[in-house]
Protein backbone atom coordinates (compact mmCIF):
# COMPACT_ATOMS: atom_id res chain seq x y z
CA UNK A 1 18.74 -16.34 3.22
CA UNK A 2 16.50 -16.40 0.00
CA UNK A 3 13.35 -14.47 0.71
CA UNK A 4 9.97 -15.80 2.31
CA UNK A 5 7.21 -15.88 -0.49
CA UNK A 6 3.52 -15.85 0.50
CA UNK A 7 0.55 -17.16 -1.83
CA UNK A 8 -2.25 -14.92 -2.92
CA UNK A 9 -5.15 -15.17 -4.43
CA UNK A 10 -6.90 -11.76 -5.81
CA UNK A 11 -10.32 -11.75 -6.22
CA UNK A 12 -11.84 -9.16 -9.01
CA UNK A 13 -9.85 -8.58 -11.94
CA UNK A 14 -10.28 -4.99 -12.89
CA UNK A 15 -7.92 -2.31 -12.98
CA UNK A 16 -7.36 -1.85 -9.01
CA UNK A 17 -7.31 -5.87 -8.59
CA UNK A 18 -5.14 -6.61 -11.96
CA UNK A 19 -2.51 -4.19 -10.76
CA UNK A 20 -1.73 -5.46 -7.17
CA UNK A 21 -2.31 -9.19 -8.75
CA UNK A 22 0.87 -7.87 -11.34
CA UNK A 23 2.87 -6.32 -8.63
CA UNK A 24 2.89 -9.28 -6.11
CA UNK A 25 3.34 -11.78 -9.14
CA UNK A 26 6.18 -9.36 -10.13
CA UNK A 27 8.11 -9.77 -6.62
CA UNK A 28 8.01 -13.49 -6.67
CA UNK A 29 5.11 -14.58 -4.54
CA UNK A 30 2.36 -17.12 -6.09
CA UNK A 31 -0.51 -15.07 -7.00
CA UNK A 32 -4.09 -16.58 -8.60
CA UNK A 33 -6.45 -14.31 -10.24
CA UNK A 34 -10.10 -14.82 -10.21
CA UNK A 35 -13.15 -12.99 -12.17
CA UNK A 36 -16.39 -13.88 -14.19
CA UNK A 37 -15.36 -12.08 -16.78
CA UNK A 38 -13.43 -14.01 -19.38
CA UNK A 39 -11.61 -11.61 -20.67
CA UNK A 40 -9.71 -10.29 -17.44
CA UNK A 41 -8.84 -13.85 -16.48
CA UNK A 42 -6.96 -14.28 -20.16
CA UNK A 43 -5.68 -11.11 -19.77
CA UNK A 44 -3.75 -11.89 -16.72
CA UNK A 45 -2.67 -15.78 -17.48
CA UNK A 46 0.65 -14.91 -18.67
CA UNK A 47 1.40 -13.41 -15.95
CA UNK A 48 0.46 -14.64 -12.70
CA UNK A 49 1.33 -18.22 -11.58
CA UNK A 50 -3.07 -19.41 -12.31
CA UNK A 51 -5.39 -17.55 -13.42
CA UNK A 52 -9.03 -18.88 -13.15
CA UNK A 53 -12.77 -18.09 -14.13
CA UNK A 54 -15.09 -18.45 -10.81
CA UNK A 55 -18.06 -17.39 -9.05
CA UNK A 56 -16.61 -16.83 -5.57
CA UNK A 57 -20.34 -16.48 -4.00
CA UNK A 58 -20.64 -20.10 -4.11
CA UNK A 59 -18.62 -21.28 -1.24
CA UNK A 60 -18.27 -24.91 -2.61
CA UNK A 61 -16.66 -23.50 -5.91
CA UNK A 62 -14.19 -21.60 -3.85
CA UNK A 63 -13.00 -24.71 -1.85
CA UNK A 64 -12.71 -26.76 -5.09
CA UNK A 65 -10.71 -24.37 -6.68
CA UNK A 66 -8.29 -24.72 -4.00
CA UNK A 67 -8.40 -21.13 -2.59
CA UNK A 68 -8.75 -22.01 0.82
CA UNK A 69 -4.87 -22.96 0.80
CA UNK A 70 -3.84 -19.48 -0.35
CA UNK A 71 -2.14 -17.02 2.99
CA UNK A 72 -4.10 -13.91 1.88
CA UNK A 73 -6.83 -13.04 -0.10
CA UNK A 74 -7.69 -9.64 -1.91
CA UNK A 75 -10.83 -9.32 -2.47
CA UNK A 76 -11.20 -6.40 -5.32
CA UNK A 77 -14.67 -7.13 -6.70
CA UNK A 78 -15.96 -3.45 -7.79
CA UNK A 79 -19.38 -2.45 -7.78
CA UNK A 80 -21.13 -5.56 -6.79
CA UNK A 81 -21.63 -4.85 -3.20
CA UNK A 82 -23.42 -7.92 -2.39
CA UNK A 83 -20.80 -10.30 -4.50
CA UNK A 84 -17.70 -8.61 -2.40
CA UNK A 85 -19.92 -9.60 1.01
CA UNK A 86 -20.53 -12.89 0.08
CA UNK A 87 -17.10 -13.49 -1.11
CA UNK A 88 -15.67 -11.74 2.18
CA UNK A 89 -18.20 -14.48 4.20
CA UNK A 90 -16.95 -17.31 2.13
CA UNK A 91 -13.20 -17.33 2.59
CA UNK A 92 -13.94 -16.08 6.15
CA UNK A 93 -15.41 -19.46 6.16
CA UNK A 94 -12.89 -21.38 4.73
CA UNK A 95 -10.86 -20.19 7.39
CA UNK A 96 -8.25 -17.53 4.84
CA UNK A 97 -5.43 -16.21 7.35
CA UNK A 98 -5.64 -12.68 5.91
CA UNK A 99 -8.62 -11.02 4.05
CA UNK A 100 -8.18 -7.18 2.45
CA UNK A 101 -10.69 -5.99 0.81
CA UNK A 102 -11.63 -2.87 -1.32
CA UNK A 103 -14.71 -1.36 -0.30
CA UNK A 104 -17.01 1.10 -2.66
CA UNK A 105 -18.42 3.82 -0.25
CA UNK A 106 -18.21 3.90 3.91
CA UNK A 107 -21.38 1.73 4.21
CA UNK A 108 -19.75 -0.95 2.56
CA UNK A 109 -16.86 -0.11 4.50
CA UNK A 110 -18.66 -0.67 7.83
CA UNK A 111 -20.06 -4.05 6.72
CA UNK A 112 -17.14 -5.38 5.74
CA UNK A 113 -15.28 -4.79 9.28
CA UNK A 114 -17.69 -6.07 10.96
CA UNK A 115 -17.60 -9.06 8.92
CA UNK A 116 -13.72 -9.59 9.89
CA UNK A 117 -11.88 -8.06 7.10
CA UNK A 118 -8.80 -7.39 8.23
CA UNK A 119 -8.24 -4.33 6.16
CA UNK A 120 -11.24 -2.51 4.18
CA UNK A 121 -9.64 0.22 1.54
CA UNK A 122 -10.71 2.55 0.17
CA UNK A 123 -8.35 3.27 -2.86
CA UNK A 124 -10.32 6.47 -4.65
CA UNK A 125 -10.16 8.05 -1.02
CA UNK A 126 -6.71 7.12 0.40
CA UNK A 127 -5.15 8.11 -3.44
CA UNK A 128 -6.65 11.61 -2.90
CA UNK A 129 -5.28 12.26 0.84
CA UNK A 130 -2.07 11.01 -1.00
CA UNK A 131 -1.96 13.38 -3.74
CA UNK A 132 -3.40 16.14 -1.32
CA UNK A 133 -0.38 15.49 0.93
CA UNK A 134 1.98 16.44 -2.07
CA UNK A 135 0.25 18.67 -3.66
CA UNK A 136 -0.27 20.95 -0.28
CA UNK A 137 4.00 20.90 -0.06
CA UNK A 138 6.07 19.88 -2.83
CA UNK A 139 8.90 19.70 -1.08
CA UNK A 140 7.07 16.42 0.08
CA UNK A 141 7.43 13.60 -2.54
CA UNK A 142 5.80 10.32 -0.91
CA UNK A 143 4.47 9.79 2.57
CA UNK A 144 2.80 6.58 4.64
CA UNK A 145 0.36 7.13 7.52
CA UNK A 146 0.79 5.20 10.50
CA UNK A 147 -2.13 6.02 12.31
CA UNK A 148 -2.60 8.31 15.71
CA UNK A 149 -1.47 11.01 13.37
CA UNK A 150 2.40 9.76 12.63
CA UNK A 151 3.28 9.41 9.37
CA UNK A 152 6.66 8.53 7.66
CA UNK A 153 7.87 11.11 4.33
CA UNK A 154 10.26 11.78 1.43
CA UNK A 155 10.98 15.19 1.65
CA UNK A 156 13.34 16.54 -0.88
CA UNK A 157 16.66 18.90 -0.36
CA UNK A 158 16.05 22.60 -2.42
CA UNK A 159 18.92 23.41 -3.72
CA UNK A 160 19.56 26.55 -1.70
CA UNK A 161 20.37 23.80 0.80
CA UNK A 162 23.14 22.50 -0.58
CA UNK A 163 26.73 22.76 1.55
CA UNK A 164 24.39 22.75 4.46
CA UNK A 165 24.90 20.39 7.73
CA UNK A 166 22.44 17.95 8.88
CA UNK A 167 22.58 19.76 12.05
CA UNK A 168 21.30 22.76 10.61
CA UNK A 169 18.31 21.92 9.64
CA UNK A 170 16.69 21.42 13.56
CA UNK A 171 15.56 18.03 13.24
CA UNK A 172 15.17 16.45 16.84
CA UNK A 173 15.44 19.88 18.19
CA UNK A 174 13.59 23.12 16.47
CA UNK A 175 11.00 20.16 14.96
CA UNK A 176 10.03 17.20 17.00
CA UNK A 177 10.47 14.90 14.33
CA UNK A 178 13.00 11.83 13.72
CA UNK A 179 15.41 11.47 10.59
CA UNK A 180 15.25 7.72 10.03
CA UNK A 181 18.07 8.37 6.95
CA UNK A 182 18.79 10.13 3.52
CA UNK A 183 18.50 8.76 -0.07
CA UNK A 184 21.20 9.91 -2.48
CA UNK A 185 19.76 8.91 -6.16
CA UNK A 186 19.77 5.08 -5.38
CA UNK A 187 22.03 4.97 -2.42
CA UNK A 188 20.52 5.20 1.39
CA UNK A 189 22.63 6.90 3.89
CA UNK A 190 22.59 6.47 7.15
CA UNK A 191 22.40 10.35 8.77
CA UNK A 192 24.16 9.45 12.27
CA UNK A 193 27.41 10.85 10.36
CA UNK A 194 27.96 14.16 12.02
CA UNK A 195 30.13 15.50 8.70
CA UNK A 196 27.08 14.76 6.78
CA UNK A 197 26.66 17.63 4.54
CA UNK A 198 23.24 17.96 1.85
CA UNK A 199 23.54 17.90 -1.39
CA UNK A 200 20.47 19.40 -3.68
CA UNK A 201 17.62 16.69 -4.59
CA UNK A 202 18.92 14.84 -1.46
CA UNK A 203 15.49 12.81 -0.27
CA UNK A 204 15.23 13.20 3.77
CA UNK A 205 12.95 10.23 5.28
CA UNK A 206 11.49 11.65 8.32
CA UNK A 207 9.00 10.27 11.04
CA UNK A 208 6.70 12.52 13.22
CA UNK A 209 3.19 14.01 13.61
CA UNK A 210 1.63 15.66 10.17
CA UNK A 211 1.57 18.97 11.53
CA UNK A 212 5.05 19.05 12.54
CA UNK A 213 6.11 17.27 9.34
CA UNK A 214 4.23 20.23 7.24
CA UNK A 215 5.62 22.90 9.62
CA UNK A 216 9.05 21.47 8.51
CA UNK A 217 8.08 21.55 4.93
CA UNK A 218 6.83 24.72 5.16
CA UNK A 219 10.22 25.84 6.32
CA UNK A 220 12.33 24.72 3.23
């Protein structure tokens, strides 16, 4: 079964908005770009399925343009508070099934969820608990947060490890955490194989609690 595609339309073509516009164009879905500046929209024409110059604080121009039939909406407008609220009213408005939007500082944060964003980001902030996360354990490589302190991460095998059994390394017993699976280079491996035995710069995906997870970590 081919793949459901969704339509989006990203709203503020810098380089936080030009980048998720690229990526979603890039896995198939129909993506429009919008900005007032000229220059981003041409930018980005060759690559996205429309690319358009519009004021999106004028309601009427946002209907016309057609965004209204779009499934999500990105709103990525940068420092122009009051443009990114009055764009976030707007496709509210026009009735937009899903609305993210990145927000500048917490204030704007707050105004925006209580307009009905459905998510508000914060990309300078979330980036730097990201890198923080790694940086504090490089054993850890990548990690999600799932909210009510779970979070899901890559932690690589050292090679001192290598030869080792799964079994050995406590998971579900010494560490209340769950191993969801292992990636070998490109290959995922299921871990319910009792035989399994590590191999160095093995990638372990693991679900639990940060402070277990880092206890772990700490470990290798």
């Amino acid at each position: 079964m081919a793949k459901e595609t969704r339509s989006f339309a990203v709203i503020g073509l810098g380089a936080f908005g030009s980048a998720v516009a690229s990526e979603l164009a890039r896995f198939g879905n129909q993506v429009i770009g919008v900005d007032l500046d000229e220059r981003r929209v041409a930018q980005m024409a060759s690559v996205l399925s429309s690319a358009m110059i519009l004021d999106t604080t004028d309601d009427m121009a946002l209907k016309e343009a057609g965004i209204d039939q779009y499934d999500v909406a990105l709103i990525a407008i940068g420092r122009d508070i009051q443009a990114s609220i009055l764009t976030t009213m707007n496709l509210r408005m026009l009735g937009i099934g899903t609305i993210w939007v990145k927000a500048s500082n917490r204030t704007h944060h707050r105004i925006l969820s209580k307009l009905g964003a459905d998510r508000v980001i914060l990309p300078e902030q979330e980036m730097g608990r990201h890198i923080a996360q790694m940086l504090n354990n490089p054993v850890v490589q990548d990690y999600v947060s799932l909210g009510n302190g779970f979070s899901v991460v890559n932690i690589v095998i050292p090679g001192r490890l290598t030869g080792r059994d799964m079994a050995s390394l406590g998971i579900g017993k010494t560490y209340d955490l769950r191993l969801l699976g292992l990636m070998r280079g490109t290959e995922f491996r299921a871990c319910d194989a009792p035989d399994l035995v590590l191999q160095a710069e093995d990638k372990l995906i693991l679900l639990g609690k940060r402070p277990e997870l880092r206890r772990f970590g700490d470990a290798l």
